[in-house]
N, C-alpha and C. Protein backbone atom coordinates (compact mmCIF):
# COMPACT_ATOMS: atom_id res chain seq x y z
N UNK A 1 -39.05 27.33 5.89
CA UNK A 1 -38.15 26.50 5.13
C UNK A 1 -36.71 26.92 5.46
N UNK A 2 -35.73 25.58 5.63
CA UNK A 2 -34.06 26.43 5.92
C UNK A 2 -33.95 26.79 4.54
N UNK A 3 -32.77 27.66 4.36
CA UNK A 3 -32.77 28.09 3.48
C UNK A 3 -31.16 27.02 3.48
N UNK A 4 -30.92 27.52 1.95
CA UNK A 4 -29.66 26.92 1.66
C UNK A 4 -28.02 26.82 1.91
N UNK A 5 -28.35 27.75 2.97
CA UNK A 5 -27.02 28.24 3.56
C UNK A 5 -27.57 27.44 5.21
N UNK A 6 -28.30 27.49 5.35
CA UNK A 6 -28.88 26.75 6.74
C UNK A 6 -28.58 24.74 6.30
N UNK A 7 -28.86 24.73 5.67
CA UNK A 7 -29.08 23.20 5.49
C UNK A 7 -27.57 22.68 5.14
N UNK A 8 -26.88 23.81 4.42
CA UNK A 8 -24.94 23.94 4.57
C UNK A 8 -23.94 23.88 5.44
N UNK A 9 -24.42 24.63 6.58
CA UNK A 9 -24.07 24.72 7.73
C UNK A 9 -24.23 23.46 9.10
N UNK A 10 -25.64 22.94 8.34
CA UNK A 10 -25.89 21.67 9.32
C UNK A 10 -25.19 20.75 8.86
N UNK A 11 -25.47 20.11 7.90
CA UNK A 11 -24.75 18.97 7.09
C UNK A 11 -23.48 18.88 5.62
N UNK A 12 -22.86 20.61 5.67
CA UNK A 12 -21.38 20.39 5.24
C UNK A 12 -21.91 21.36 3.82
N UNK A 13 -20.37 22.01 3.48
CA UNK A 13 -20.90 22.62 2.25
C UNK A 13 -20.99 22.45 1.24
N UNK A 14 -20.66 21.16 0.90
CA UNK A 14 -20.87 20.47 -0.35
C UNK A 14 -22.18 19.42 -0.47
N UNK A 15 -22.90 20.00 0.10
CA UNK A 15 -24.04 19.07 0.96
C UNK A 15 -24.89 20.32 -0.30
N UNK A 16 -25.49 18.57 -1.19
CA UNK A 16 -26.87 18.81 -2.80
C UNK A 16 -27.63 19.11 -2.17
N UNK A 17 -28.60 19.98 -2.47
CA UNK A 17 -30.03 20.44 -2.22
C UNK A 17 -30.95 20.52 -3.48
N UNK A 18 -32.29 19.91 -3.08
CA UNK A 18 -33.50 20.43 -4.16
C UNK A 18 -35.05 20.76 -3.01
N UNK A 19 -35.70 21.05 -4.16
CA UNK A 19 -36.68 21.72 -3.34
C UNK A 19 -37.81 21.11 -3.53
N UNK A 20 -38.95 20.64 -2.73
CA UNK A 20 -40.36 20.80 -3.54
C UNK A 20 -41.67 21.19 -2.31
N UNK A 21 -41.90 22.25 -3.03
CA UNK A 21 -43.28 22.13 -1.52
C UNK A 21 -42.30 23.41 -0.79
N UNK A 22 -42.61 23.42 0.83
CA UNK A 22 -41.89 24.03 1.44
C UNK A 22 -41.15 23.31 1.77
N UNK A 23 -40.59 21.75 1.46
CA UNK A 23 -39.03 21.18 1.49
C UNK A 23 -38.12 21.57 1.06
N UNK A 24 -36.56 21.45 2.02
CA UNK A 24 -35.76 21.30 1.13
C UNK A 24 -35.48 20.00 1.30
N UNK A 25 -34.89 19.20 -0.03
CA UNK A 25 -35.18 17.75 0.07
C UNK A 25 -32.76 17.83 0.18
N UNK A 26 -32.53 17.00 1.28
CA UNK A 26 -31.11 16.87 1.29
C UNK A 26 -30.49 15.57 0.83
N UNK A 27 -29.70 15.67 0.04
CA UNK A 27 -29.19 14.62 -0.77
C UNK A 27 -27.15 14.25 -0.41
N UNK A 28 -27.41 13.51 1.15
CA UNK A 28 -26.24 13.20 1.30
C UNK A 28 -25.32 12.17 0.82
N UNK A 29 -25.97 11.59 -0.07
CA UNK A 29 -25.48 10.25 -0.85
C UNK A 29 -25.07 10.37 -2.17
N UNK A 30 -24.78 11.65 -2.36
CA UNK A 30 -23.92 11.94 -3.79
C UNK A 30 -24.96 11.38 -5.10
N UNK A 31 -26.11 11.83 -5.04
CA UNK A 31 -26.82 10.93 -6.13
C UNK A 31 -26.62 11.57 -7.63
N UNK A 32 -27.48 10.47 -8.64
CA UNK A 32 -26.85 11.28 -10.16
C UNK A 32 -28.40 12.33 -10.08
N UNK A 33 -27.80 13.15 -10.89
CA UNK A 33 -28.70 14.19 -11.45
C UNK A 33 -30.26 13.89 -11.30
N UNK A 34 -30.29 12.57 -12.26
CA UNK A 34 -31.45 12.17 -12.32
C UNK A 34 -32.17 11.65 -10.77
N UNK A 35 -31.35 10.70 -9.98
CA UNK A 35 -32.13 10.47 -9.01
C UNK A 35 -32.41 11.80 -8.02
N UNK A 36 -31.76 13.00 -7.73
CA UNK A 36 -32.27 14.16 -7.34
C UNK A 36 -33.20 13.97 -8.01
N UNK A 37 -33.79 14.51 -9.51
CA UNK A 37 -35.19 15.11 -10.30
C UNK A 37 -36.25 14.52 -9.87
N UNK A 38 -35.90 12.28 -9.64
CA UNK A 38 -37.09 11.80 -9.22
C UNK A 38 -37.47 12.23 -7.84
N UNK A 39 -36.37 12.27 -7.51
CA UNK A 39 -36.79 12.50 -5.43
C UNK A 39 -37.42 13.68 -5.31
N UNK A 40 -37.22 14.32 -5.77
CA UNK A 40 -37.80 16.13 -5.88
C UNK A 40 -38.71 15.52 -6.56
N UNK A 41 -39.67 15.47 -7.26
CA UNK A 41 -40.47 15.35 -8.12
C UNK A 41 -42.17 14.43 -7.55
N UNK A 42 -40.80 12.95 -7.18
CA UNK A 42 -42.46 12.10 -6.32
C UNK A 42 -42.11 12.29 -4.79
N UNK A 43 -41.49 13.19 -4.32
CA UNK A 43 -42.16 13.89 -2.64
C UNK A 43 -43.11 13.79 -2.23
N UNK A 44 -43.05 13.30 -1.63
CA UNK A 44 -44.70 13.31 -0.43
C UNK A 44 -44.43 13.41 0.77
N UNK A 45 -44.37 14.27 1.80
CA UNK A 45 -43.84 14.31 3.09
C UNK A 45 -44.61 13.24 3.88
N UNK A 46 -45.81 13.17 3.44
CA UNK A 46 -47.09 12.17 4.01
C UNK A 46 -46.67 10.66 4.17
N UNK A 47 -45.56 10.41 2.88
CA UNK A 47 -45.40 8.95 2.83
C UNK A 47 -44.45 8.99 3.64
N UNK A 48 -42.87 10.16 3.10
CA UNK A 48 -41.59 10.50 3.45
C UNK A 48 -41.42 9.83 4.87
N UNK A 49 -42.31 10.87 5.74
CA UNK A 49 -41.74 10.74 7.49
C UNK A 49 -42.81 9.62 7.78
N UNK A 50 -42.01 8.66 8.62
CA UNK A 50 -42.75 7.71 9.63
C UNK A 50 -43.83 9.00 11.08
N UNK A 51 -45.11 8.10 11.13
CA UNK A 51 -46.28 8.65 11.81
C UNK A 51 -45.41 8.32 13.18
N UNK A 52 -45.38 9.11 14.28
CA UNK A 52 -45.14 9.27 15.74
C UNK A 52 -43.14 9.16 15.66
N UNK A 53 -42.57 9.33 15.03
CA UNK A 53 -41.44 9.24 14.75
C UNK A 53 -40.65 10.92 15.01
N UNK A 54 -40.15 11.15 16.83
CA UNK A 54 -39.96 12.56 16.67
C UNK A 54 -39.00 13.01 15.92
N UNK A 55 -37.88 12.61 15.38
CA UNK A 55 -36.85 12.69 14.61
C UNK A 55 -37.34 13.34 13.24
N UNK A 56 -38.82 12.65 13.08
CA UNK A 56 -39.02 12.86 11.83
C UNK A 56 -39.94 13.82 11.87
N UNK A 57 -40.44 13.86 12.76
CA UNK A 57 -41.80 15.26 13.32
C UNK A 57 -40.68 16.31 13.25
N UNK A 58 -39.71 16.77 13.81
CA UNK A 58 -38.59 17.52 13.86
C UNK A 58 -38.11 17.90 12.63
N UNK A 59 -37.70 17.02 11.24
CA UNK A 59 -37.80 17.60 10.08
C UNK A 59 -38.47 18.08 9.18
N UNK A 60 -40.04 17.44 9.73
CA UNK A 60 -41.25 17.37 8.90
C UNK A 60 -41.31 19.48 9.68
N UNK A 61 -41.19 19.92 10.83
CA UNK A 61 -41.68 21.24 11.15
C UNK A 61 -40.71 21.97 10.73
N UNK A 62 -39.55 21.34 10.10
CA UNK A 62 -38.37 22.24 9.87
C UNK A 62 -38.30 22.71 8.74
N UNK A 63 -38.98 21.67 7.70
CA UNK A 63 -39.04 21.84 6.38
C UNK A 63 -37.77 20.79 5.78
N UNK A 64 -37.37 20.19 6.29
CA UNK A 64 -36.38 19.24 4.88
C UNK A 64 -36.60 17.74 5.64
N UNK A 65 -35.88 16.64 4.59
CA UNK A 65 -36.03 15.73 4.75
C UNK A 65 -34.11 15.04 4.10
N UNK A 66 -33.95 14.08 4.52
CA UNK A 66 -32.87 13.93 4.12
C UNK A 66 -32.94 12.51 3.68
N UNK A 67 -31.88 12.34 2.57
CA UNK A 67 -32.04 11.04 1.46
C UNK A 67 -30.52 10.33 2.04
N UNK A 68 -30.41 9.26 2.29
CA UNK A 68 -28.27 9.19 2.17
C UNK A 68 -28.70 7.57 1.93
N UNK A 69 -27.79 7.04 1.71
CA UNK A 69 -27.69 5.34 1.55
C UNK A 69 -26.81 4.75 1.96
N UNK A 70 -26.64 3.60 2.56
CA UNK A 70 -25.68 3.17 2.86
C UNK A 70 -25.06 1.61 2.08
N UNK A 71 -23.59 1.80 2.38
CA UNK A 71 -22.77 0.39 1.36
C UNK A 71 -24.31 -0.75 1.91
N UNK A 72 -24.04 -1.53 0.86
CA UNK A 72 -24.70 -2.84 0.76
C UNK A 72 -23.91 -3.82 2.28
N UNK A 73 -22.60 -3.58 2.48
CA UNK A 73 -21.97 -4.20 3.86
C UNK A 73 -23.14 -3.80 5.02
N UNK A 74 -23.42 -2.19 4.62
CA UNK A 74 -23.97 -2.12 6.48
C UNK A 74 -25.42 -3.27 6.80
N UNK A 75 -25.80 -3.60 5.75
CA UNK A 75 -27.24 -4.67 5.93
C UNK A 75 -26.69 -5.66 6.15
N UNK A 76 -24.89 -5.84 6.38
CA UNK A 76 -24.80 -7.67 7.23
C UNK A 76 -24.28 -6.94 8.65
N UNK A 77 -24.59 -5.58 9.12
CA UNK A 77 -23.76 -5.45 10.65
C UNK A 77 -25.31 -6.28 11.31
N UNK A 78 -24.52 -6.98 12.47
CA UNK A 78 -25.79 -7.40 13.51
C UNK A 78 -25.85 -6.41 14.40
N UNK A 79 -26.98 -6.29 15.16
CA UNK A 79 -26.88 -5.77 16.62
C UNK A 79 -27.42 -6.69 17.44
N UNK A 80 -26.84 -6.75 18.31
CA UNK A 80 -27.32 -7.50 19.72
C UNK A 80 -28.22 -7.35 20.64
């Protein structure tokens, strides 16, 4: 598992952390209190990471997973 000074260093030091399992679950989207408790709470790495997805095989062996959201704008960018 990174520890909390590891997962600081990757993604900033004001960068929320919770835990469940040998996750640390990363919360770059400034969430309230409560949505940390649920995210920590109904974890499932099983559902979490997409199957053949190395990005996600890569966090799944690392131990964390990361949460962020984006404005409601980025769902009208197109790509070509």
């Amino acid at each position: 598992m990174m520890t909390d000074d590891e997962v600081r260093a990757r993604f900033g030091p004001d960068t929320r952390t919770s835990h469940q399992g040998r996750f640390v679950l990363v919360h770059l989207d400034n969430p309230s209190e409560e949505t940390v408790r649920r995210r920590t709470v109904t974890f499932d790495p099983d559902l979490y990471f997409e199957p053949g997805c190395p990005l996600c095989e890569l966090q799944r062996i690392q131990g964390f997973a990361v949460f962020d959201t984006y404005p409601d704008e980025a769902e009208d960018i197109l790509v070509d």
